[in-house]
N, C-alpha and C. Protein backbone atom coordinates (compact mmCIF):
# COMPACT_ATOMS: atom_id res chain seq x y z
N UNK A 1 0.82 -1.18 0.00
CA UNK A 1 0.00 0.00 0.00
C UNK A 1 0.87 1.26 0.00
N UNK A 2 2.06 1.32 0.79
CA UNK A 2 2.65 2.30 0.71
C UNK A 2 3.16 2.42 -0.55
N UNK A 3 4.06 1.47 -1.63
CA UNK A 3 4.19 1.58 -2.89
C UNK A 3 3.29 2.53 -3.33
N UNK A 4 1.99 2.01 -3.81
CA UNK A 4 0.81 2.35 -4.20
C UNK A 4 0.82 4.00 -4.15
N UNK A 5 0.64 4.55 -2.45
CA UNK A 5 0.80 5.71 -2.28
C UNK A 5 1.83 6.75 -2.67
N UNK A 6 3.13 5.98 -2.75
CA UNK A 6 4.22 6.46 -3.38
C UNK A 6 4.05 7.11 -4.46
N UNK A 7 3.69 5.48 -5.49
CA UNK A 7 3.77 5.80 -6.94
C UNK A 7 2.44 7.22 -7.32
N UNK A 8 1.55 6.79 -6.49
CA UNK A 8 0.12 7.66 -6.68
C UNK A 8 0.70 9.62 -6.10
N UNK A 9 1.40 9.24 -5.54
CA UNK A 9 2.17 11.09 -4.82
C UNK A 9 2.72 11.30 -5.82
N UNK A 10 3.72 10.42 -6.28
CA UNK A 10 4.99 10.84 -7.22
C UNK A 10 4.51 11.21 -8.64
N UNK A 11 3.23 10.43 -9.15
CA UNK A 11 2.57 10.28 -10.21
C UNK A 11 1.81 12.03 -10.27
N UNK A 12 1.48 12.39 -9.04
CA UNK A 12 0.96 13.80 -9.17
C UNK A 12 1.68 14.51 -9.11
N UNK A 13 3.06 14.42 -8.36
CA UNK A 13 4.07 15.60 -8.56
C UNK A 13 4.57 16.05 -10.09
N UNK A 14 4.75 14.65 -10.49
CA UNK A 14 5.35 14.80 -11.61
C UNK A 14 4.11 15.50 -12.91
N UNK A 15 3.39 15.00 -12.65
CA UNK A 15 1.97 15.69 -13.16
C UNK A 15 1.48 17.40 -13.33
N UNK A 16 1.23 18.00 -12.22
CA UNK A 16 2.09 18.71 -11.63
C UNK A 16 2.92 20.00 -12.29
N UNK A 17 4.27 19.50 -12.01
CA UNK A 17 5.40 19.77 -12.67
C UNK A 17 5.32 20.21 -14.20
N UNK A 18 4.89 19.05 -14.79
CA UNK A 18 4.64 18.76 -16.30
C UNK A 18 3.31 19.96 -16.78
N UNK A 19 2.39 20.18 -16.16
CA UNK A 19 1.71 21.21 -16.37
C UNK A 19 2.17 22.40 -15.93
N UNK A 20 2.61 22.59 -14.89
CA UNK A 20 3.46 24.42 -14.65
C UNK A 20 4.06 24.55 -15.54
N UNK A 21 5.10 23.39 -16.47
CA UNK A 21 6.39 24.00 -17.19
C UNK A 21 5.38 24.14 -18.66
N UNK A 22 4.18 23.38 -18.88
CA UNK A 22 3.35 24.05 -20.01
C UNK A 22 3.10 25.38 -19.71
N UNK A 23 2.28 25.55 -19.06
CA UNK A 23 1.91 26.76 -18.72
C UNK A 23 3.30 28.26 -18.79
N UNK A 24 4.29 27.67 -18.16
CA UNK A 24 5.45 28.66 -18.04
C UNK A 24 5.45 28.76 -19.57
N UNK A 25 6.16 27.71 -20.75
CA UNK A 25 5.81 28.39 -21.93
C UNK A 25 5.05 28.60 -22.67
N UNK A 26 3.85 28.88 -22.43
CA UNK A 26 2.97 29.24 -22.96
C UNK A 26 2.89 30.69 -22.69
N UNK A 27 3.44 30.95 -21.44
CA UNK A 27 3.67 32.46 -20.99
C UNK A 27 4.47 32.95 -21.50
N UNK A 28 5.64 32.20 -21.57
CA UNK A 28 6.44 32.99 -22.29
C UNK A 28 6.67 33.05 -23.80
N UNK A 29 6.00 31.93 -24.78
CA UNK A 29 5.68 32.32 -25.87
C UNK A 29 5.05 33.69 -26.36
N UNK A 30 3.82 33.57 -25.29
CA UNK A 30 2.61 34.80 -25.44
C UNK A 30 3.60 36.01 -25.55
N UNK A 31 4.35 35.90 -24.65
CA UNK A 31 5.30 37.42 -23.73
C UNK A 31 6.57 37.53 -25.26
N UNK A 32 6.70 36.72 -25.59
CA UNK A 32 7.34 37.03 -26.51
C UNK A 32 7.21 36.95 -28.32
N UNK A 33 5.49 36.88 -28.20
CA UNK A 33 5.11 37.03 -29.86
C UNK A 33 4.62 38.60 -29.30
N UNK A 34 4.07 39.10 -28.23
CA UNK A 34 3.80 40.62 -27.58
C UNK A 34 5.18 41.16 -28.18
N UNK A 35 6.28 41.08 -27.51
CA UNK A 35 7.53 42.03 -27.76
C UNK A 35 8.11 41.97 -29.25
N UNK A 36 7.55 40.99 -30.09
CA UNK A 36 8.27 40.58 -30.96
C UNK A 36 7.23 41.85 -31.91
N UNK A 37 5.90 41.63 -31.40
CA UNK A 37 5.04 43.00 -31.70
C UNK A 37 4.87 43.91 -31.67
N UNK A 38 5.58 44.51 -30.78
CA UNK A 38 6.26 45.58 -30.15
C UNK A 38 7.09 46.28 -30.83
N UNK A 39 8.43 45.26 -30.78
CA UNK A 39 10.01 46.01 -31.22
C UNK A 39 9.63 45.78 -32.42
N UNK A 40 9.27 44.49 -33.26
CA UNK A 40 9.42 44.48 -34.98
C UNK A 40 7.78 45.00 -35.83
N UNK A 41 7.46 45.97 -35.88
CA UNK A 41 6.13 46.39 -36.43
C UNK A 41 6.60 45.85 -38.19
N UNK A 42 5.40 46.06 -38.34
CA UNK A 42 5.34 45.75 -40.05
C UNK A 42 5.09 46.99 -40.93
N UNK A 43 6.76 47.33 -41.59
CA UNK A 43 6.80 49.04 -42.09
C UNK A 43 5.90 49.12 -42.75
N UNK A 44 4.70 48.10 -43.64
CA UNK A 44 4.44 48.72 -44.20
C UNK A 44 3.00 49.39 -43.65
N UNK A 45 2.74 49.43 -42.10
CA UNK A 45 1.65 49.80 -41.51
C UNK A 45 1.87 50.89 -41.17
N UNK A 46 3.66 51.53 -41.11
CA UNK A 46 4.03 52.79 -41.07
C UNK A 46 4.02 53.42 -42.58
N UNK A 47 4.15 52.84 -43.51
CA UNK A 47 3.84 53.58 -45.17
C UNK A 47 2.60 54.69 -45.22
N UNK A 48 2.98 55.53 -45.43
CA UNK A 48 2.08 56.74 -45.60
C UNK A 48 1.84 57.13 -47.27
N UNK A 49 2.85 57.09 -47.91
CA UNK A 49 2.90 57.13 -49.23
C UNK A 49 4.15 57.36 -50.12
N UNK A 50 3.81 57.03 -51.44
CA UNK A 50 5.35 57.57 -52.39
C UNK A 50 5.20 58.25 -53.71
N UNK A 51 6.20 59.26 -53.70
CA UNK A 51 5.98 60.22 -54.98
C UNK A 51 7.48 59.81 -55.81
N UNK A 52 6.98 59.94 -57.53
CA UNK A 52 8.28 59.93 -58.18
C UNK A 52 8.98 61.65 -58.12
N UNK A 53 9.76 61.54 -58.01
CA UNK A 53 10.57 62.93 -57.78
C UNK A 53 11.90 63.02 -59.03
N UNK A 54 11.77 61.62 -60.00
CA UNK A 54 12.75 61.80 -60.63
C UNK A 54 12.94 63.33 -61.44
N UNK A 55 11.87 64.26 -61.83
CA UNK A 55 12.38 65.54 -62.64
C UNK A 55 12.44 66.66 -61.40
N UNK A 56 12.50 66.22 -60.61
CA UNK A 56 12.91 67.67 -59.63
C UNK A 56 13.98 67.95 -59.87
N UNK A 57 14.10 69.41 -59.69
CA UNK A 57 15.53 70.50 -60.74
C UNK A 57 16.87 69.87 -59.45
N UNK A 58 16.18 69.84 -58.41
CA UNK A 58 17.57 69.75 -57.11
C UNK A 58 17.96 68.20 -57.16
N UNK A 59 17.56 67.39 -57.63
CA UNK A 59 17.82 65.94 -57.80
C UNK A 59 19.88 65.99 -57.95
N UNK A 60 19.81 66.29 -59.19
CA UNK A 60 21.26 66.41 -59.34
C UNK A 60 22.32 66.84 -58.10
N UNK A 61 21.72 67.77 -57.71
CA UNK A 61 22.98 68.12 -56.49
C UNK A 61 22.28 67.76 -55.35
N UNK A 62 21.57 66.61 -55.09
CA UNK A 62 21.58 65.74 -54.10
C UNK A 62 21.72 64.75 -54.32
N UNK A 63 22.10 63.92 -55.33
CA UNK A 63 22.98 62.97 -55.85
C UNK A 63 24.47 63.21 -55.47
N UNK A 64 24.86 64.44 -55.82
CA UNK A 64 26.58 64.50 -55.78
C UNK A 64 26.47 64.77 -54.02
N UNK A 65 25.80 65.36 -53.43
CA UNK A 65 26.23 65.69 -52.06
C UNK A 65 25.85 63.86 -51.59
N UNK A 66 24.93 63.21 -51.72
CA UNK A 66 25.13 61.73 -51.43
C UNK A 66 26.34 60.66 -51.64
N UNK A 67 26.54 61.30 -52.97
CA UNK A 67 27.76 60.38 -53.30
C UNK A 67 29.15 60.76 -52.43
N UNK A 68 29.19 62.02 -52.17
CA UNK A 68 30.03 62.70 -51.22
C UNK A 68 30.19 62.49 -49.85
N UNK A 69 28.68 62.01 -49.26
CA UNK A 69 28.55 61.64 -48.07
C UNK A 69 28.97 60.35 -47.79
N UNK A 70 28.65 59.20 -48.70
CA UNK A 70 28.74 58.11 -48.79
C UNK A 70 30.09 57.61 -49.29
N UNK A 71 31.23 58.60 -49.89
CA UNK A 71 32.73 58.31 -50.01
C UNK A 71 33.09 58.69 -48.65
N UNK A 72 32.56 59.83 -47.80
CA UNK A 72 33.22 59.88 -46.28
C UNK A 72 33.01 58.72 -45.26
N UNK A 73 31.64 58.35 -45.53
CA UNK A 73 31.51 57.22 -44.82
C UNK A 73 31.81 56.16 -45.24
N UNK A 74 32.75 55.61 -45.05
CA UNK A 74 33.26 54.07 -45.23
C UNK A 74 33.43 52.87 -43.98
N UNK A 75 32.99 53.67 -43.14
CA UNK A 75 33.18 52.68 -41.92
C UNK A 75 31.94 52.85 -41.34
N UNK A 76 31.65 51.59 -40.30
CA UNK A 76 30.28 52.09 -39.42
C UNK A 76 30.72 52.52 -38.99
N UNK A 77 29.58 53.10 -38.34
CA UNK A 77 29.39 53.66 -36.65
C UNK A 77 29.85 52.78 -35.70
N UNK A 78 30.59 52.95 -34.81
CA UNK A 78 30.93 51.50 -33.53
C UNK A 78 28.91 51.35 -33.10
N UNK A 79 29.05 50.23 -33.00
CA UNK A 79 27.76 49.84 -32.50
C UNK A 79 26.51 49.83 -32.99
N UNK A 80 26.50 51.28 -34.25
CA UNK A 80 25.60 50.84 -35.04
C UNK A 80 23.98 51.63 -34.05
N UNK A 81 24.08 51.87 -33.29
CA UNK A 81 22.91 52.21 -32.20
C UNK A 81 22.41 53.99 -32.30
N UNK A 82 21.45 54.59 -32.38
CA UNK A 82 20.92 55.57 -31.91
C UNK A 82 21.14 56.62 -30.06
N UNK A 83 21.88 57.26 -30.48
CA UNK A 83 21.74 57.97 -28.77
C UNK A 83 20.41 57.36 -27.71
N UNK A 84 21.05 57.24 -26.62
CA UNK A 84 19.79 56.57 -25.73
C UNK A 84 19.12 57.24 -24.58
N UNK A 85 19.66 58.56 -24.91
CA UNK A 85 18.78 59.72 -24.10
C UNK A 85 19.30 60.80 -25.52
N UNK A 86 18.20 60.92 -25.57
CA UNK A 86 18.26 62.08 -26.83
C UNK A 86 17.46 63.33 -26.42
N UNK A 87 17.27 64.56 -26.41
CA UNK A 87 16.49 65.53 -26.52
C UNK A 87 15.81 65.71 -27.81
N UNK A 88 14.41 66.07 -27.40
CA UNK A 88 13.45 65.73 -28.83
C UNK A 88 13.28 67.04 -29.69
N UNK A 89 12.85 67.19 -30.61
CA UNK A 89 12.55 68.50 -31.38
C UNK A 89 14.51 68.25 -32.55
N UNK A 90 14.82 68.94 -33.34
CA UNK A 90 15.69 68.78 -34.37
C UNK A 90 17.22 68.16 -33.75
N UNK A 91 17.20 68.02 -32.06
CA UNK A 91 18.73 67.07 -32.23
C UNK A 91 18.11 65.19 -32.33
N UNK A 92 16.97 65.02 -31.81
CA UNK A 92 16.44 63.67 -32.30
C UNK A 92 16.28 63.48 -34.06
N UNK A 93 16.10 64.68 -34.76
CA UNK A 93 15.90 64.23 -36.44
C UNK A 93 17.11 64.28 -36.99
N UNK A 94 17.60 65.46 -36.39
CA UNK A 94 19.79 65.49 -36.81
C UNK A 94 19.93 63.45 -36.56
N UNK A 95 19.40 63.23 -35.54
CA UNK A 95 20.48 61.37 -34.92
C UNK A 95 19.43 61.04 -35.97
N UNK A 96 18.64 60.85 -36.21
CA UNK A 96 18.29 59.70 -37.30
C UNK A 96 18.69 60.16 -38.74
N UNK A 97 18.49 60.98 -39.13
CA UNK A 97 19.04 61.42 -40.01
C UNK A 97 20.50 61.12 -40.42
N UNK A 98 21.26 61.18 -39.63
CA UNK A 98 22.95 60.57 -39.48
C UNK A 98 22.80 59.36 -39.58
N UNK A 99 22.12 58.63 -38.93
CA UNK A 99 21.90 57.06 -38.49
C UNK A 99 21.75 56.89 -40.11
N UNK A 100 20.61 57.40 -40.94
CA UNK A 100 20.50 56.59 -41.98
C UNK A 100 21.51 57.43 -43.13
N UNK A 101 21.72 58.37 -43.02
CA UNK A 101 22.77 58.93 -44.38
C UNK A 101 23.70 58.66 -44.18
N UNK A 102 24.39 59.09 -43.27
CA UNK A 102 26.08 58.93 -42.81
C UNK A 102 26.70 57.22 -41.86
N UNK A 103 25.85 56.83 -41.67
CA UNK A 103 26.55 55.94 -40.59
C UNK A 103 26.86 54.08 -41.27
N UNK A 104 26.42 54.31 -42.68
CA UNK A 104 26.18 53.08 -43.09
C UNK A 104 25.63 51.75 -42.60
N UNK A 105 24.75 52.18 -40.97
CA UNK A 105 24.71 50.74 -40.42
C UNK A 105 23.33 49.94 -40.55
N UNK A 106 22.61 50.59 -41.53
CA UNK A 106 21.53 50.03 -42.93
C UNK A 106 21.78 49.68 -43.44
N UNK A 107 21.66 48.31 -42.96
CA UNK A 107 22.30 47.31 -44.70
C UNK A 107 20.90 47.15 -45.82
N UNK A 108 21.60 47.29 -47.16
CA UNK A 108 20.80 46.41 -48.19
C UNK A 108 21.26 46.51 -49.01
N UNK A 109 20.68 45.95 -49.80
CA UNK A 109 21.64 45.34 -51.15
C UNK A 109 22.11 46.55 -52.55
N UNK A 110 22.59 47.03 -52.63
CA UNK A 110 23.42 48.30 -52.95
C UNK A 110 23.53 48.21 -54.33
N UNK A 111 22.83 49.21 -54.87
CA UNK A 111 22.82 49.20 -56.62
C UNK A 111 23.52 50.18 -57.14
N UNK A 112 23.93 49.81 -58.55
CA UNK A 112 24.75 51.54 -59.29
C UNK A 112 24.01 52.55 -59.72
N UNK A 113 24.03 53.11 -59.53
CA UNK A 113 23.25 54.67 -60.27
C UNK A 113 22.95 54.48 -61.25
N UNK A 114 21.83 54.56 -61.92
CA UNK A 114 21.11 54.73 -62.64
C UNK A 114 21.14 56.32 -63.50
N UNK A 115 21.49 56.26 -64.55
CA UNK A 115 21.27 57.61 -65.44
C UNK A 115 20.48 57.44 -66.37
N UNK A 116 19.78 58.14 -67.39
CA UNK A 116 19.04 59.41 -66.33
C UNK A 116 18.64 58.90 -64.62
N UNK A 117 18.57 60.08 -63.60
CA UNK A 117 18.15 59.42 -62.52
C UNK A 117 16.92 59.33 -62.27
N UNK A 118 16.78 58.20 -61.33
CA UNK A 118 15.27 57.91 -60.70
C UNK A 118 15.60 58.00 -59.76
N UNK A 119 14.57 58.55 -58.81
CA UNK A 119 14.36 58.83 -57.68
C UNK A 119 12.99 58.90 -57.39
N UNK A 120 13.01 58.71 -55.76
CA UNK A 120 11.39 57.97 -55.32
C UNK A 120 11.45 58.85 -54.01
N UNK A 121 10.30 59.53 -53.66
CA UNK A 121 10.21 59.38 -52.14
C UNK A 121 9.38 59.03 -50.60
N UNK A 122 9.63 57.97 -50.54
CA UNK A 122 8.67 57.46 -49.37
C UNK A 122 8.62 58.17 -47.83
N UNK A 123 7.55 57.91 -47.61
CA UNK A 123 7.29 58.78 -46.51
C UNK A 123 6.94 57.80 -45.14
N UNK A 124 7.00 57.51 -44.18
CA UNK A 124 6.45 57.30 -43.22
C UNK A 124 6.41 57.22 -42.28
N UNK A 125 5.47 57.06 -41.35
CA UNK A 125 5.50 57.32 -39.89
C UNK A 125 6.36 56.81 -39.05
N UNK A 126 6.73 57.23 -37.88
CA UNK A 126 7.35 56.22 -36.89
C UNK A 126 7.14 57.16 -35.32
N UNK A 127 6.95 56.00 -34.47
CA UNK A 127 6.25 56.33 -33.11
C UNK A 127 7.66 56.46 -32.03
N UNK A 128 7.38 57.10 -30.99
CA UNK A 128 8.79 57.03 -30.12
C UNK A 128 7.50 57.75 -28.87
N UNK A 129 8.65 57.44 -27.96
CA UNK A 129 8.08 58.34 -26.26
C UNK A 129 8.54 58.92 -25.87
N UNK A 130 8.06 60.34 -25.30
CA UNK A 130 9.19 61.00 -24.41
C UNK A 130 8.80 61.10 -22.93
N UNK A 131 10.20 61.08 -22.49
CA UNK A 131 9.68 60.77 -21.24
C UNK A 131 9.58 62.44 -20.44
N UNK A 132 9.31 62.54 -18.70
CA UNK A 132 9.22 63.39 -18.06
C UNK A 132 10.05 64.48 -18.46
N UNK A 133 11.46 64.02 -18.57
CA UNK A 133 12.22 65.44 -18.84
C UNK A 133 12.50 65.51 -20.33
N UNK A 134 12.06 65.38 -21.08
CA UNK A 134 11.40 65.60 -22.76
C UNK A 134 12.68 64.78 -23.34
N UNK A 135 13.34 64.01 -23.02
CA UNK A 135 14.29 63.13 -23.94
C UNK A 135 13.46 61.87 -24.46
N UNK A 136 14.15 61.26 -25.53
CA UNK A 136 13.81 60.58 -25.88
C UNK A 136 14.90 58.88 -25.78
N UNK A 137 14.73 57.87 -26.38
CA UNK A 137 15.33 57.09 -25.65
C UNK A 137 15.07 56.31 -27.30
N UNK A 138 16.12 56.71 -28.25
CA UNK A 138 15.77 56.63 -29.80
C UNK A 138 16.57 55.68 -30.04
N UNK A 139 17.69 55.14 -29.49
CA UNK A 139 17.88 53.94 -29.76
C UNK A 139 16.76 52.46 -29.49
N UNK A 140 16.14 52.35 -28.65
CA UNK A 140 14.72 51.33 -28.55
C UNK A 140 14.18 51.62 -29.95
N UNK A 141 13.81 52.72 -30.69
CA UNK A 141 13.11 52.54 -31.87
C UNK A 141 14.00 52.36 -33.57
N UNK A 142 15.12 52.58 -33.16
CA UNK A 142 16.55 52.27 -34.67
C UNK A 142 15.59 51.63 -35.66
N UNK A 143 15.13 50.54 -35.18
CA UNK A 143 14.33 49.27 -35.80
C UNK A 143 13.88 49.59 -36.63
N UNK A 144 12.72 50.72 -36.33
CA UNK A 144 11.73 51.71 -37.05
C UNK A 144 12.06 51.95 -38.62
N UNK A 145 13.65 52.06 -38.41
CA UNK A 145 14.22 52.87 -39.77
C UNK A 145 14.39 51.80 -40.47
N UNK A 146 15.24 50.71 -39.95
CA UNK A 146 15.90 49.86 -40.71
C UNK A 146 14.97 48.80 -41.62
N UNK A 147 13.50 48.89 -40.64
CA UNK A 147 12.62 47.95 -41.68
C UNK A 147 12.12 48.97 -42.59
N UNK A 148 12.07 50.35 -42.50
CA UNK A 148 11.69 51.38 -43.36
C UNK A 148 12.30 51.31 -44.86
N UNK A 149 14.02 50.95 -44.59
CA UNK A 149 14.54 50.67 -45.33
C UNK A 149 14.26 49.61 -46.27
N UNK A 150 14.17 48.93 -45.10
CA UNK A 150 13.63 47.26 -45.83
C UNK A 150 12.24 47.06 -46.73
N UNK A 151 11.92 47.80 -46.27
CA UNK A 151 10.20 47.78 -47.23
C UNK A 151 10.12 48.98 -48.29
N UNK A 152 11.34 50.12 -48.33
CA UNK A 152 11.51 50.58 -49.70
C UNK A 152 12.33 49.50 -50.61
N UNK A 153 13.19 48.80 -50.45
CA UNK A 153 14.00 47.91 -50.90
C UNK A 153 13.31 47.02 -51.36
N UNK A 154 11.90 46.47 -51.09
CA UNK A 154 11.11 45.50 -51.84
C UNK A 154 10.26 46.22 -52.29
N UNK A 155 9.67 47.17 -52.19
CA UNK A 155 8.54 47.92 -52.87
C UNK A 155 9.21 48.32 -54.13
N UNK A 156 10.99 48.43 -54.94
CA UNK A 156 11.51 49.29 -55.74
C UNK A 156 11.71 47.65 -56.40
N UNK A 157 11.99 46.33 -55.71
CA UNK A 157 12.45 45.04 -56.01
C UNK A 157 11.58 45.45 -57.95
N UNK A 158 12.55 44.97 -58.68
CA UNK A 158 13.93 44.28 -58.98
C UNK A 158 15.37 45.24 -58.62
N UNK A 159 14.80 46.45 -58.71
CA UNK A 159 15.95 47.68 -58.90
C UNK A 159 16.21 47.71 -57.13
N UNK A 160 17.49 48.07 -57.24
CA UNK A 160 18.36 48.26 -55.95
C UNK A 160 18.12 49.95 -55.19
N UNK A 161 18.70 49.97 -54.03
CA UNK A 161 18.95 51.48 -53.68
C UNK A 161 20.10 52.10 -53.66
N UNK A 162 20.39 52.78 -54.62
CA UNK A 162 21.58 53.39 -54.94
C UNK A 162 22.15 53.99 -54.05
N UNK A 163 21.36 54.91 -53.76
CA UNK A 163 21.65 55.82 -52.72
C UNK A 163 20.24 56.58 -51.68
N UNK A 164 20.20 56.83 -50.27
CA UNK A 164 19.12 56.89 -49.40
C UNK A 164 19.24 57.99 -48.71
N UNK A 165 18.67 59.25 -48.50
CA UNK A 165 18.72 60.34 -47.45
C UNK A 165 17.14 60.68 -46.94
N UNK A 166 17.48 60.33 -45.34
CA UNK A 166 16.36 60.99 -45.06
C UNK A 166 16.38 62.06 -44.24
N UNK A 167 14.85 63.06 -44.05
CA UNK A 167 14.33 64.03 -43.84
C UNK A 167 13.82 63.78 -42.50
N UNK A 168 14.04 63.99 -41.85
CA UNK A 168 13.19 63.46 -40.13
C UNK A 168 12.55 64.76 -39.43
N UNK A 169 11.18 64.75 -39.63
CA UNK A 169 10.59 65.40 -38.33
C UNK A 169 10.37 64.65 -37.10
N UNK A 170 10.60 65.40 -36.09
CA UNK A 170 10.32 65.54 -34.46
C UNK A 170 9.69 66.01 -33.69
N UNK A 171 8.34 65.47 -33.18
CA UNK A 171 7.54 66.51 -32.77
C UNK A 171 7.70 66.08 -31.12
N UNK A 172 7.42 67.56 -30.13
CA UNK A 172 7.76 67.16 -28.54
C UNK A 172 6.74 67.34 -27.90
N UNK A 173 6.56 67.16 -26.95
CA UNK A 173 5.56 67.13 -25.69
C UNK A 173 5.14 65.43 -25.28
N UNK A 174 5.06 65.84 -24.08
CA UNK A 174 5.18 63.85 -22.98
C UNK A 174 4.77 63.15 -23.64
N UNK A 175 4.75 61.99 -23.76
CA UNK A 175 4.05 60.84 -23.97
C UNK A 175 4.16 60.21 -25.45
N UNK A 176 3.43 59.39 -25.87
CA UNK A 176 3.60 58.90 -27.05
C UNK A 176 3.50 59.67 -28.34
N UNK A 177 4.26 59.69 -29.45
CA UNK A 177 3.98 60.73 -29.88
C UNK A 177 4.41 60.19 -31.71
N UNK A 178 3.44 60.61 -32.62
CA UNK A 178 4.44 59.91 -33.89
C UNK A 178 4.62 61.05 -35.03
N UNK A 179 5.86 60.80 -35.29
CA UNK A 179 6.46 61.38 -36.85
C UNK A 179 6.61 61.08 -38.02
N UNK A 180 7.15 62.04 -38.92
CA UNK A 180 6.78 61.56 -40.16
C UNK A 180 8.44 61.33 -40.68
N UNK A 181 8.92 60.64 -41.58
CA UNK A 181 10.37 60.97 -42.16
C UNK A 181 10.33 60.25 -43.50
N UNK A 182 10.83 61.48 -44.35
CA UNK A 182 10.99 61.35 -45.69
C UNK A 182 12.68 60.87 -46.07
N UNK A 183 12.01 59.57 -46.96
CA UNK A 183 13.29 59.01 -47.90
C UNK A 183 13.04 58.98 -49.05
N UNK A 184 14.36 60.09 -49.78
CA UNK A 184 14.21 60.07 -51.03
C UNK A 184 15.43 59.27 -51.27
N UNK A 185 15.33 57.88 -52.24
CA UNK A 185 15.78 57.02 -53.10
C UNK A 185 16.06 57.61 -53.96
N UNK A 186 17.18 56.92 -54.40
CA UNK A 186 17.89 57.08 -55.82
C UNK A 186 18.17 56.04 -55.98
N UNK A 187 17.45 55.20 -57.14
CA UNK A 187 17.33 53.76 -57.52
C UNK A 187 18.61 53.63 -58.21
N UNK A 188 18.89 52.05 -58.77
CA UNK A 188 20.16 51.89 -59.26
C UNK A 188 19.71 50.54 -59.70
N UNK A 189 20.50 49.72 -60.25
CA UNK A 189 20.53 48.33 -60.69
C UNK A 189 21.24 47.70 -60.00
């Protein structure tokens, strides 16, 4: 009988056991298709829209100031990351702005210039927080850009991105808050 009782205790511990550690991942699946929802949004729910801009008169000398920018930059950035207390209003659009023109640490697949040029420019949103003392904390959102990138890069698919500068507004006051930032493309093969 004591067997019996043994096996019948041990049979529920283990029982038990076997259901908490379901339950634990199931929690933590949940907890992490949430964050995965969170940090990786789907750019194209940030897409606002795109204009061809290839005959604009200034095209040309923002080609050569790109190509200029993009012979200085030859190296990343160490780390590749966004400031992580930033002040909001034009030194938060100056850091993204750098992040994606100057810092090379947007990868994609890199095409030659195209002559005559084409050029595209997409627009879209992206969300950030500021906190109590109006900084922002713009490395948590980098992400924002890089799938931005990523979903002009298939929206232009077969043609490459030659070259990429964006335009970043910043708007301030507490709490959640979203902006707009323009990338004008210069397609390539």
């Amino acid at each position: 009988m004591k067997k019996f009782i043994f096996k019948l205790g041990l049979f529920a511990f283990i029982s038990v056991a076997f259901i908490a550690c379901q339950n634990d991942d199931l929690d933590a699946t949940t907890e992490a298709q949430e964050v995965q929802n969170v940090i990786i949004p789907d750019a194209s729910k940030q897409f606002v829209g795109v204009k061809d801009v290839s005959n604009d008169p200034t095209m040309p000398q923002l080609v050569e100031k790109l190509v200029r920018q993009n012979n200085k930059a030859t190296a990343k950035r160490v780390g590749c990351t966004l400031d992580s207390d930033i002040g909001c209003g034009s030194d938060a659009a100056e850091e993204i702005e750098e992040y994606v023109n100057l810092s090379n640490c947007i990868s994609f697949s890199k095409g030659t210039l195209i002559i005559p040029i084409e050029s595209r420019e997409f627009t879209y949103n992206y969300s950030y927080y500021i906190d109590g003392d109006g900084d922002i904390n713009m490395d948590q959102y980098q992400y924002q850009f890089d799938s931005h990138v990523a979903d002009i890069a298939q929206q232009i698919a077969p043609k490459k991105i030659a070259l990429v500068s964006a335009d970043a507004s910043n708007a301030c006051g507490r709490r959640w808050k979203v902006s707009s930032i323009k990338y004008t493309v210069i397609l390539g093969n």
